[in-house]
N, C-alpha and C. Protein backbone atom coordinates (compact mmCIF):
# COMPACT_ATOMS: atom_id res chain seq x y z
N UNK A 1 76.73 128.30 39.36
CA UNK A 1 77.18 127.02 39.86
C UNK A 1 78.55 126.73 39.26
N UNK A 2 79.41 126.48 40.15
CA UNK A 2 80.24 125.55 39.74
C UNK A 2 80.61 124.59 38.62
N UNK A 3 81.27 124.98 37.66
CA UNK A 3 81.06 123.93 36.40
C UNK A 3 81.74 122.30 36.64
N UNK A 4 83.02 122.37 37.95
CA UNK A 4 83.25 121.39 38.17
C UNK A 4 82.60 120.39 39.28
N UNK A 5 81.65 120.46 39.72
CA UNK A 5 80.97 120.15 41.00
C UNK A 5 80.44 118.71 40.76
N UNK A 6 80.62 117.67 41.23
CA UNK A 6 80.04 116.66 41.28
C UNK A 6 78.88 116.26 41.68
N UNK A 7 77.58 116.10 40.89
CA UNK A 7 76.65 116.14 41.40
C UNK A 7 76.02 114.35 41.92
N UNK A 8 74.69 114.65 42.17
CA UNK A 8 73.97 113.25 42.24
C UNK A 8 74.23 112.81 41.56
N UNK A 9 73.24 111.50 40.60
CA UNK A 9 72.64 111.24 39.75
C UNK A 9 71.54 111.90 39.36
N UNK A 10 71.26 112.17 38.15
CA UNK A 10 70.27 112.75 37.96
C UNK A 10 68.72 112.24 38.11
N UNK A 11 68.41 110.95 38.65
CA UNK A 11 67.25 110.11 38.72
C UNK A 11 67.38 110.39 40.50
N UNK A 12 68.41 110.30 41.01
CA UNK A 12 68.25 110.80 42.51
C UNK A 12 68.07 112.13 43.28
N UNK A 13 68.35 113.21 42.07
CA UNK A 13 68.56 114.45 42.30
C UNK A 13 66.66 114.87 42.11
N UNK A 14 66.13 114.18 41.55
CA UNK A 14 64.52 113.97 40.78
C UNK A 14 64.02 113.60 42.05
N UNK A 15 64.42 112.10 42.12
CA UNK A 15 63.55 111.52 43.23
C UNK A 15 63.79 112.45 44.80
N UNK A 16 64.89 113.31 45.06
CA UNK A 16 65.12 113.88 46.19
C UNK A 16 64.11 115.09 46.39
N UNK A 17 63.66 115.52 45.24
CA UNK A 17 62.78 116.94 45.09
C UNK A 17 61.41 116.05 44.99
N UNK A 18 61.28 115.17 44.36
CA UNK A 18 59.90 114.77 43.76
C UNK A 18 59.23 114.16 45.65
N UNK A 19 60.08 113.70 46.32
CA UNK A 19 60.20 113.23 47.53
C UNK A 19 60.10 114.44 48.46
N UNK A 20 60.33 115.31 48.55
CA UNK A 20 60.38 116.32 49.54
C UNK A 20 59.11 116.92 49.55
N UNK A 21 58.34 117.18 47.88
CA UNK A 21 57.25 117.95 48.06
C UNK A 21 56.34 116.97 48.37
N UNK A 22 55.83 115.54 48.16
CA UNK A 22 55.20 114.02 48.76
C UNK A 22 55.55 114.49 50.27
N UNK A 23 56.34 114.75 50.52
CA UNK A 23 56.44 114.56 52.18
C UNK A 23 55.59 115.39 52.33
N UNK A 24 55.95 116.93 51.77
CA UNK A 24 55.23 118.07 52.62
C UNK A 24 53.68 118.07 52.03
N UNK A 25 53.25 117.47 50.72
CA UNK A 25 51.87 117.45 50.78
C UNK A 25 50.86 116.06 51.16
N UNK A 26 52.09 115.16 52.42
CA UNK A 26 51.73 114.02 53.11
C UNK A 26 51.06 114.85 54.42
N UNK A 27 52.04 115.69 54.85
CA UNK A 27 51.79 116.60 56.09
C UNK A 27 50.66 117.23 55.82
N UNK A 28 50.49 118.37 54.66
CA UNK A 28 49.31 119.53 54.21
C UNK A 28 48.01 118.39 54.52
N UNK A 29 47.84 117.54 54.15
CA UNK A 29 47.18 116.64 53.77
C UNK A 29 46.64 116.01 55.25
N UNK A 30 47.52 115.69 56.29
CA UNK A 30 46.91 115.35 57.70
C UNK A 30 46.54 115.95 58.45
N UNK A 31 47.38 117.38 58.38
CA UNK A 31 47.27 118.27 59.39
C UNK A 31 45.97 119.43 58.97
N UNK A 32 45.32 119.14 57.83
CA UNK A 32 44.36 119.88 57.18
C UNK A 32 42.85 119.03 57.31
N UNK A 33 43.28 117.79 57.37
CA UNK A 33 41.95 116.97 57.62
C UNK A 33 41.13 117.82 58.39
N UNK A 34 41.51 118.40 59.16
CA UNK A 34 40.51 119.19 61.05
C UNK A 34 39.99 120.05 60.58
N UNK A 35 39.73 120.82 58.79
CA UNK A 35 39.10 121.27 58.38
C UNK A 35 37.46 121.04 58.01
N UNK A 36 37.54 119.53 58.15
CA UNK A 36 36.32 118.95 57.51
C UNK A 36 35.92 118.04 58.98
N UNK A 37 34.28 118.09 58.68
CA UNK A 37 33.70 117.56 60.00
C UNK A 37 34.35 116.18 59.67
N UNK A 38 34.16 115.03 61.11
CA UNK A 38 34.38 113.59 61.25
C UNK A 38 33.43 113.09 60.18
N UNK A 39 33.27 112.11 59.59
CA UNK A 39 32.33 111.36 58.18
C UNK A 39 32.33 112.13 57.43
N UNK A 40 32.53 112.86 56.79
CA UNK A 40 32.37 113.79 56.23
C UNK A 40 33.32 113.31 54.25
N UNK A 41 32.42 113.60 53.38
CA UNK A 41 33.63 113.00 52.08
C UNK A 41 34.93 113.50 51.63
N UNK A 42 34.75 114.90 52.41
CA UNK A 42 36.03 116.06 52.35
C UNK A 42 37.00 115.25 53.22
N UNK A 43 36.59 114.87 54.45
CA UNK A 43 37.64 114.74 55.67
C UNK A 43 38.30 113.23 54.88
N UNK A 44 37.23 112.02 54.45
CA UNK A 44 37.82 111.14 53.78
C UNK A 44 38.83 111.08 53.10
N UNK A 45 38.72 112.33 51.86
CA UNK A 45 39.26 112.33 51.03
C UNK A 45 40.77 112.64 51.27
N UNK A 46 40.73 113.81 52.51
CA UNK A 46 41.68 114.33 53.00
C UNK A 46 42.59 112.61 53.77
N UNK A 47 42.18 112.08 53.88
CA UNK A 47 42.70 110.85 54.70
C UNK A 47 43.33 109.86 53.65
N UNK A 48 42.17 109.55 52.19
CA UNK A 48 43.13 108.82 51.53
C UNK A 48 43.82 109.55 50.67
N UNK A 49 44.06 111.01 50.38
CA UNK A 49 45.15 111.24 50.24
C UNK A 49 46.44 111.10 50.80
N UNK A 50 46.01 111.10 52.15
CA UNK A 50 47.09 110.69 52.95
C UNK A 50 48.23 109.70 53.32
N UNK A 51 46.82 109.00 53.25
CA UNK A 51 47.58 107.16 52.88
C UNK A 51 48.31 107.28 51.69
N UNK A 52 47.55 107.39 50.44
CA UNK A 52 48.52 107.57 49.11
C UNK A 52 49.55 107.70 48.53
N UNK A 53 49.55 109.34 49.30
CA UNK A 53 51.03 110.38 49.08
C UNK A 53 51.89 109.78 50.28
N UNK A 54 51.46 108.99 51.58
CA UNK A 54 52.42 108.08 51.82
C UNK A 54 53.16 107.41 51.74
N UNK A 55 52.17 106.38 51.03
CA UNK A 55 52.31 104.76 50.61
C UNK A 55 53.34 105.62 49.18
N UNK A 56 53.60 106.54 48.63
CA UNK A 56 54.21 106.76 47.20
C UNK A 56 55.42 107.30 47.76
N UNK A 57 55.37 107.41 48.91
CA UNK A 57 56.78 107.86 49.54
C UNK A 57 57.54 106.57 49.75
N UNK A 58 56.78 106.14 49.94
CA UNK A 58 57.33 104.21 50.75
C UNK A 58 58.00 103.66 49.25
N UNK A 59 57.07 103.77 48.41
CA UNK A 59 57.93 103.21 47.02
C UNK A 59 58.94 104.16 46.46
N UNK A 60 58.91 105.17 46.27
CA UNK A 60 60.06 106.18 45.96
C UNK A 60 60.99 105.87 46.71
N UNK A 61 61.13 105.58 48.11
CA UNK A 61 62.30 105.73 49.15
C UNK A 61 63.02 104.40 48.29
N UNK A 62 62.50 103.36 48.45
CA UNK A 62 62.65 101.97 48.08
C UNK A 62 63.72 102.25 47.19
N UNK A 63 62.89 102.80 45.88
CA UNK A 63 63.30 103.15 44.55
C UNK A 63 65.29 104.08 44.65
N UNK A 64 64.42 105.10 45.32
CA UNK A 64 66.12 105.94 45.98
C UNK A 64 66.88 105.26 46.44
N UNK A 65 66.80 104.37 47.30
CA UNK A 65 67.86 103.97 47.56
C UNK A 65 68.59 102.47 47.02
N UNK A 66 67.96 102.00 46.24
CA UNK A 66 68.35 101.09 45.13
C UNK A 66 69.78 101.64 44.11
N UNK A 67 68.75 103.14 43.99
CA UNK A 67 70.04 104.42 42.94
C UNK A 67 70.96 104.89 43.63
N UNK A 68 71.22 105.12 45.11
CA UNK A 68 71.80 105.61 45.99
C UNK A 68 72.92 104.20 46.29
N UNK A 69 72.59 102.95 46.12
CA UNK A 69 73.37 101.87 46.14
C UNK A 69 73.98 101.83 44.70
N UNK A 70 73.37 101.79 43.88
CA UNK A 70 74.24 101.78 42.42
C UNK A 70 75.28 102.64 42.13
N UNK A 71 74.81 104.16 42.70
CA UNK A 71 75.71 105.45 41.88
C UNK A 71 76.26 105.92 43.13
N UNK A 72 75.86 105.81 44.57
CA UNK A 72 76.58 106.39 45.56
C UNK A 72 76.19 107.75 45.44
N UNK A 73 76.93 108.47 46.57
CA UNK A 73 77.57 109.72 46.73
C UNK A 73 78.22 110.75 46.58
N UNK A 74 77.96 111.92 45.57
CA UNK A 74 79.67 112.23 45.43
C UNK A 74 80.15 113.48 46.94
N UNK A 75 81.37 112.59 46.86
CA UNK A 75 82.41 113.81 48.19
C UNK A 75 81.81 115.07 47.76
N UNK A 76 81.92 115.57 49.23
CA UNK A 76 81.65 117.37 49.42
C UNK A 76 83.03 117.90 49.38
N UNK A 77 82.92 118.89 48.71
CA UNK A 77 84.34 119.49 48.63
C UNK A 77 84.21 121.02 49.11
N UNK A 78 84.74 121.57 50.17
CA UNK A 78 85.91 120.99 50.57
C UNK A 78 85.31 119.51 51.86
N UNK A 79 85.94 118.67 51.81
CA UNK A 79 85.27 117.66 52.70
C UNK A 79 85.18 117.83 54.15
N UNK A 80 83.88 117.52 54.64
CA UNK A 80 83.50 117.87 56.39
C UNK A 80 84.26 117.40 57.41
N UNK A 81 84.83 118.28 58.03
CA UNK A 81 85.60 117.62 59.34
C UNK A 81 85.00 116.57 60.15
N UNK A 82 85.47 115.62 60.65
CA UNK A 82 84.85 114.73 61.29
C UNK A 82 84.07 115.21 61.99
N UNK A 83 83.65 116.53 62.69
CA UNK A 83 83.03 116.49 63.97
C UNK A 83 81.48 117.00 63.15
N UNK A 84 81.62 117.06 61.65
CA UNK A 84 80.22 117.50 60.89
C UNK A 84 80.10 116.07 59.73
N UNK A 85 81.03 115.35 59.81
CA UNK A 85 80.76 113.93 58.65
C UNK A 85 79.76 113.14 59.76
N UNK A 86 80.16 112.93 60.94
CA UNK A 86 79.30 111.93 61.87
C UNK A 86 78.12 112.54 62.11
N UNK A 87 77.59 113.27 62.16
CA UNK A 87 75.82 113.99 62.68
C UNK A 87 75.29 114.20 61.18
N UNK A 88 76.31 114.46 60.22
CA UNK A 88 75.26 114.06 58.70
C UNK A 88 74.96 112.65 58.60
N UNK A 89 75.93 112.18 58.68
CA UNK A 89 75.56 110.80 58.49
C UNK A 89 74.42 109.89 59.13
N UNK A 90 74.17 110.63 60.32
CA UNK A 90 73.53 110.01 61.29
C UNK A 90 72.30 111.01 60.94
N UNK A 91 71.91 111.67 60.68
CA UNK A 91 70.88 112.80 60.40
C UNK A 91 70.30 112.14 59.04
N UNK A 92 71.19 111.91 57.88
CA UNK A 92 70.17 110.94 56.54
C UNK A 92 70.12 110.10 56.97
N UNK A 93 70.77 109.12 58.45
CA UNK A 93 69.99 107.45 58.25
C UNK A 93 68.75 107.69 58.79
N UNK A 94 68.53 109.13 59.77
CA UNK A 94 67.33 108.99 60.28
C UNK A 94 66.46 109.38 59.74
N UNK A 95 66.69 110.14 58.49
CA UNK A 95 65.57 110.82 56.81
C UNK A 95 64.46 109.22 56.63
N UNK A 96 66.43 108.33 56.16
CA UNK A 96 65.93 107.23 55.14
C UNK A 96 64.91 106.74 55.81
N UNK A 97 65.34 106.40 57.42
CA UNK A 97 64.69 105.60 58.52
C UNK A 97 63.21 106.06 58.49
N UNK A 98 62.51 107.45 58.99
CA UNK A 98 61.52 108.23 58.53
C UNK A 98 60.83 107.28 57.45
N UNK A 99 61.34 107.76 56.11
CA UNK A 99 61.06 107.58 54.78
C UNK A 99 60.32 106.22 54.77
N UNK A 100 60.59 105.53 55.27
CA UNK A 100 60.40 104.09 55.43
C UNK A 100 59.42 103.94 56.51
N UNK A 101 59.74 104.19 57.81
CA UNK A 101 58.99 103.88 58.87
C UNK A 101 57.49 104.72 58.76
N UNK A 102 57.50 105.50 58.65
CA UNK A 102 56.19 106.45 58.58
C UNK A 102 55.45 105.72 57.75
N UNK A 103 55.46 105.63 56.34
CA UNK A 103 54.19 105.10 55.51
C UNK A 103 53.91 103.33 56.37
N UNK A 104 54.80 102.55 56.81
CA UNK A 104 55.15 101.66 57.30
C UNK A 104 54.08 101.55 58.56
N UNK A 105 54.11 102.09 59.72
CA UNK A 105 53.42 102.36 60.51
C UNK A 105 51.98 103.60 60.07
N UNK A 106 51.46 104.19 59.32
CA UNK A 106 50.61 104.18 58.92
C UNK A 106 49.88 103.42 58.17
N UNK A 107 50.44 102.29 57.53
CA UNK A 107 49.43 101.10 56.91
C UNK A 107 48.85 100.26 57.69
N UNK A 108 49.99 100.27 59.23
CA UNK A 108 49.58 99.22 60.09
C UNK A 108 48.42 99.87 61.19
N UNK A 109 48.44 101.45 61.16
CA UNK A 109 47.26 101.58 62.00
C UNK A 109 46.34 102.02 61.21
N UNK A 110 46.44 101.86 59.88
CA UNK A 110 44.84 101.55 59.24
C UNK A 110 44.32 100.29 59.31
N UNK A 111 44.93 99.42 58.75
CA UNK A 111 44.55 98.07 59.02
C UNK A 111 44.13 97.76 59.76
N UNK A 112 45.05 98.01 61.38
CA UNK A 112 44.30 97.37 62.75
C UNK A 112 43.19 98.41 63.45
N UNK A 113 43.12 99.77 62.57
CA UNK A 113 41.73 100.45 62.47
C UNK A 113 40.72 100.47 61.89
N UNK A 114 40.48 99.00 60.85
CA UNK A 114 39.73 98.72 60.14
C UNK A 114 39.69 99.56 59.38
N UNK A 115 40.23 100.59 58.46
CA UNK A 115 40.15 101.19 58.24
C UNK A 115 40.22 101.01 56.62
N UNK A 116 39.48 100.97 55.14
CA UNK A 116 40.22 100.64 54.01
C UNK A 116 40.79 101.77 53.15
N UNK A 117 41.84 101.48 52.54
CA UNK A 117 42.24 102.44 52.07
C UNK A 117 42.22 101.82 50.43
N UNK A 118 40.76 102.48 49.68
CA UNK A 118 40.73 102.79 48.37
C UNK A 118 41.50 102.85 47.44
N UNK A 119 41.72 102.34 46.21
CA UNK A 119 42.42 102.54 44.87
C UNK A 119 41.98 103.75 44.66
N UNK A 120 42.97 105.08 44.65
CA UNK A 120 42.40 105.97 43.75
C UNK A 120 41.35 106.44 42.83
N UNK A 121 40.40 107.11 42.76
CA UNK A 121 38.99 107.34 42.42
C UNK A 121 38.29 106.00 42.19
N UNK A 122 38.35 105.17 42.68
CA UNK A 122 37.31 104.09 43.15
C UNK A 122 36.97 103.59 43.86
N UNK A 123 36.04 102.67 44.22
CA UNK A 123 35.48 102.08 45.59
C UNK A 123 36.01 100.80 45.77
N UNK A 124 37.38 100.56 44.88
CA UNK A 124 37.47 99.30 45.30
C UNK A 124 38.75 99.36 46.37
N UNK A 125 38.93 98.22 47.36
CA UNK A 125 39.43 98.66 48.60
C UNK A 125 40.36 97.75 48.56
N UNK A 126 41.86 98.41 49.11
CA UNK A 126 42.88 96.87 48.87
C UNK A 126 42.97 96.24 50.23
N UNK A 127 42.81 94.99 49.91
CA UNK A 127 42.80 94.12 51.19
C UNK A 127 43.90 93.92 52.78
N UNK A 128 43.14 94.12 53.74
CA UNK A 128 43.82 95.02 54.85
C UNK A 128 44.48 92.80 54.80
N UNK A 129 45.61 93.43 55.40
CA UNK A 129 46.90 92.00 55.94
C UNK A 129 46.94 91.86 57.71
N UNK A 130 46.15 92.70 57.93
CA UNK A 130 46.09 92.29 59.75
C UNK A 130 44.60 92.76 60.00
N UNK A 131 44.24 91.98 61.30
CA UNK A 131 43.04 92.19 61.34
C UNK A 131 42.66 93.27 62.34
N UNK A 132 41.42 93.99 62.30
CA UNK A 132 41.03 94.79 63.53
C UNK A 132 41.47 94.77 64.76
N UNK A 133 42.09 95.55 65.40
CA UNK A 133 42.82 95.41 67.02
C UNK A 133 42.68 96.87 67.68
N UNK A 134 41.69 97.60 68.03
CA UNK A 134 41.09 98.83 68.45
C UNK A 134 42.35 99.11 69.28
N UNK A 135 42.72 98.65 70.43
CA UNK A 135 43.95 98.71 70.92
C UNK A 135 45.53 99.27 69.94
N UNK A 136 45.65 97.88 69.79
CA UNK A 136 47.16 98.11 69.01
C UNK A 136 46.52 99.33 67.72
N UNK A 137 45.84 99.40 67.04
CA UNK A 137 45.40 100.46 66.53
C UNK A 137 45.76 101.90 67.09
N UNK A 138 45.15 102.25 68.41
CA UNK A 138 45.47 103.38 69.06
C UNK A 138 47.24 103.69 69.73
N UNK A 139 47.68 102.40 69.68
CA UNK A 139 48.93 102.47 69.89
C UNK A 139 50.22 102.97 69.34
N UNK A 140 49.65 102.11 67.75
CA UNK A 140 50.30 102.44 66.49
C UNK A 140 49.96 103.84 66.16
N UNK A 141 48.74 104.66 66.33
CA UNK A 141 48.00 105.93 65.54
C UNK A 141 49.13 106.77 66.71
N UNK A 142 49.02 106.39 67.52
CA UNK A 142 50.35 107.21 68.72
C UNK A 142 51.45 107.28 68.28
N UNK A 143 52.23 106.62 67.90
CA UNK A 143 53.15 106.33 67.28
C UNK A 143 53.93 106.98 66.50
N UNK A 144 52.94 106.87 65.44
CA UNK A 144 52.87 107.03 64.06
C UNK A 144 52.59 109.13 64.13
N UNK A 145 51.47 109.22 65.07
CA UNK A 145 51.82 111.13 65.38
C UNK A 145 52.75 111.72 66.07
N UNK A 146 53.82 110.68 66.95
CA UNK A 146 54.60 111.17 67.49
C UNK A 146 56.44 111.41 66.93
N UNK A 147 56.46 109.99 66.28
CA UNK A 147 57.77 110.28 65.57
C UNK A 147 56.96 111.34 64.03
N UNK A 148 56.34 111.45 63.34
CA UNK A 148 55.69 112.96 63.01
C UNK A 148 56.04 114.10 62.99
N UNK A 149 55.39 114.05 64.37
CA UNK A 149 55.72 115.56 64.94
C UNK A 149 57.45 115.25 65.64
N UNK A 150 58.06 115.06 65.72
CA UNK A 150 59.63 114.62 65.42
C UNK A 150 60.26 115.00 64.70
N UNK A 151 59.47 114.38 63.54
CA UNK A 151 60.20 114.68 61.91
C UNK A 151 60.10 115.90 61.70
N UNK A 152 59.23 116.46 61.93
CA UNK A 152 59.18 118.38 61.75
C UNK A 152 60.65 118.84 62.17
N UNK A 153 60.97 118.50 63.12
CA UNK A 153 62.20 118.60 63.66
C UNK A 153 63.43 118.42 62.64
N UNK A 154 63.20 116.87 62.85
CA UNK A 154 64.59 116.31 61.71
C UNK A 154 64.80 117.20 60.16
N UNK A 155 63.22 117.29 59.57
CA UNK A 155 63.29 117.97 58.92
C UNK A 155 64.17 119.30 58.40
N UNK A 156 63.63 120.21 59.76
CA UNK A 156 63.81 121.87 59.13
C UNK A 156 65.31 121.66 59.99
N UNK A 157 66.23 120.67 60.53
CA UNK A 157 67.37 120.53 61.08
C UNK A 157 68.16 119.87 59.66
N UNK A 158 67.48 119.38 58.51
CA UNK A 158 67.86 118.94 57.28
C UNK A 158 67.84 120.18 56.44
N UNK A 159 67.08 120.52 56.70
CA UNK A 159 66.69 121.73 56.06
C UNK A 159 67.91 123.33 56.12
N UNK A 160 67.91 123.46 57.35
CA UNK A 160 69.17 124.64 58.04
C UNK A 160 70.44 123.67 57.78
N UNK A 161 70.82 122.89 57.93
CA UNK A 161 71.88 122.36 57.58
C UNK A 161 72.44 121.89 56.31
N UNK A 162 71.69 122.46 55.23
CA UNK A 162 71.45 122.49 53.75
C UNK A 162 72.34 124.17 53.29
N UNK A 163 71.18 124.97 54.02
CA UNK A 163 71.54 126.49 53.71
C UNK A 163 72.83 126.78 55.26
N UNK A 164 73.09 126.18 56.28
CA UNK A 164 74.31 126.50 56.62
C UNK A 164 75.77 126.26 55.50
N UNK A 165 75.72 124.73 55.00
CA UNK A 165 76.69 124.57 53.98
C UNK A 165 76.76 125.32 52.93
N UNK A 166 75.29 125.65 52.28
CA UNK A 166 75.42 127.02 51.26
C UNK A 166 75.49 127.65 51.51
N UNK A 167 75.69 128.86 52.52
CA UNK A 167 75.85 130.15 52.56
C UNK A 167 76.60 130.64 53.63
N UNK A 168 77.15 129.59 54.69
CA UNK A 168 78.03 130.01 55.34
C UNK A 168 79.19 128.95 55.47
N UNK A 169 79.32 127.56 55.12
CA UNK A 169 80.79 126.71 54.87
C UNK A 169 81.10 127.46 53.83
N UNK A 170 80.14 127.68 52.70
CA UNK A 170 80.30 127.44 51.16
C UNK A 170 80.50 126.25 51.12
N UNK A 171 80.58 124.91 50.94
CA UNK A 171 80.73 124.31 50.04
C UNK A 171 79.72 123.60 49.13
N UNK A 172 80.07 122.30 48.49
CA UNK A 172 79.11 121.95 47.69
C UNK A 172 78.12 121.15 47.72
N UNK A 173 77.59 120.86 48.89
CA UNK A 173 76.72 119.93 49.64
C UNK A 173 75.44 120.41 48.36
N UNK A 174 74.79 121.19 48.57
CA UNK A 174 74.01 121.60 48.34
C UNK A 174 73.57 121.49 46.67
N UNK A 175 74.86 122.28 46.14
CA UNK A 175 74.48 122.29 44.51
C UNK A 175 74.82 120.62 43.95
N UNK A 176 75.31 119.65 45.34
CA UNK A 176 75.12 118.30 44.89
C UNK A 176 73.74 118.09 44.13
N UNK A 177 73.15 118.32 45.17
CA UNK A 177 71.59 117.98 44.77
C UNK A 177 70.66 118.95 44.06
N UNK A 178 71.29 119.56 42.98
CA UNK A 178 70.63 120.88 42.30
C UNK A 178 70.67 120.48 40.49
């Protein structure tokens, strides 16, 4: 690495990794449920993990971008031509946007799925803020799998556009966040 390279912060460079693997064991975690029959304590469990490693994304994001307002950005060097500064830019508002909206719309189609979602190894249940709506329930659960399966997208397009700047711009996008 570069000894002169301007990096993150180091509490954002944390929360960016500590955040990425929450995402992907938000996904392992839904898309694995179909392992375990319907009622089942496996399939449960598989569900409020889900909610969890969500809902901990929802506060981390919060958290990030509090640090992301304090310490900023540092410039990529050599810096992106306009016709690659505007589709990054627009590519992390739709991360942050994600980051936020997903756990966001999964609280709301538990709730209006009656659904409780447990304190961690106990039975006690935190109190749902909207009431049962079988409808808007199925609306929101739509929703909520469709920008999802989306994000897979945005994702591995975050993802290739990580290792395009490392290994074929070169520049320092990358060991920003290292």
């Amino acid at each position: 690495m570069l000894p002169n390279v301007r990096r993150y912060s180091p509490g954002l460079r944390r929360l960016h990794w500590l955040m990425a693997v929450l995402t992907l064991l938000v996904y392992i975690a839904i898309e694995q449920r179909g392992l375990f029959q319907r009622g089942t304590p496996e399939r449960a469990a598989m569900m409020q993990a889900h909610f969890w490693l969500g809902l901990s994304v929802l506060v981390f994001v919060v958290w990030r971008l509090a640090l992301r307002l304090r310490h900023g950005a540092p410039a990529i060097h050599p810096a992106l031509p306009v016709w690659q500064a505007a589709p990054a830019g627009l590519l992390h508002l739709l991360l942050y946007a994600f980051l936020i909206v997903m756990p966001v719309l999964g609280l709301l189609t538990a709730w209006t799925d009656g659904k409780a979602l447990y304190l961690p190894f106990s039975d006690v249940a935190l109190p749902a803020l909207m009431a049962p709506d079988p409808a808007l329930a199925e609306r929101l659960e739509d929703l909520h799998g469709s920008v999802g399966e989306f994000f897979y997208w945005v994702i591995g397009l975050h993802m290739l556009a990580a290792a395009y700047h490392h290994f074929v711009r070169r520049d320092d996008t990358l060991r920003r966040m290292v």
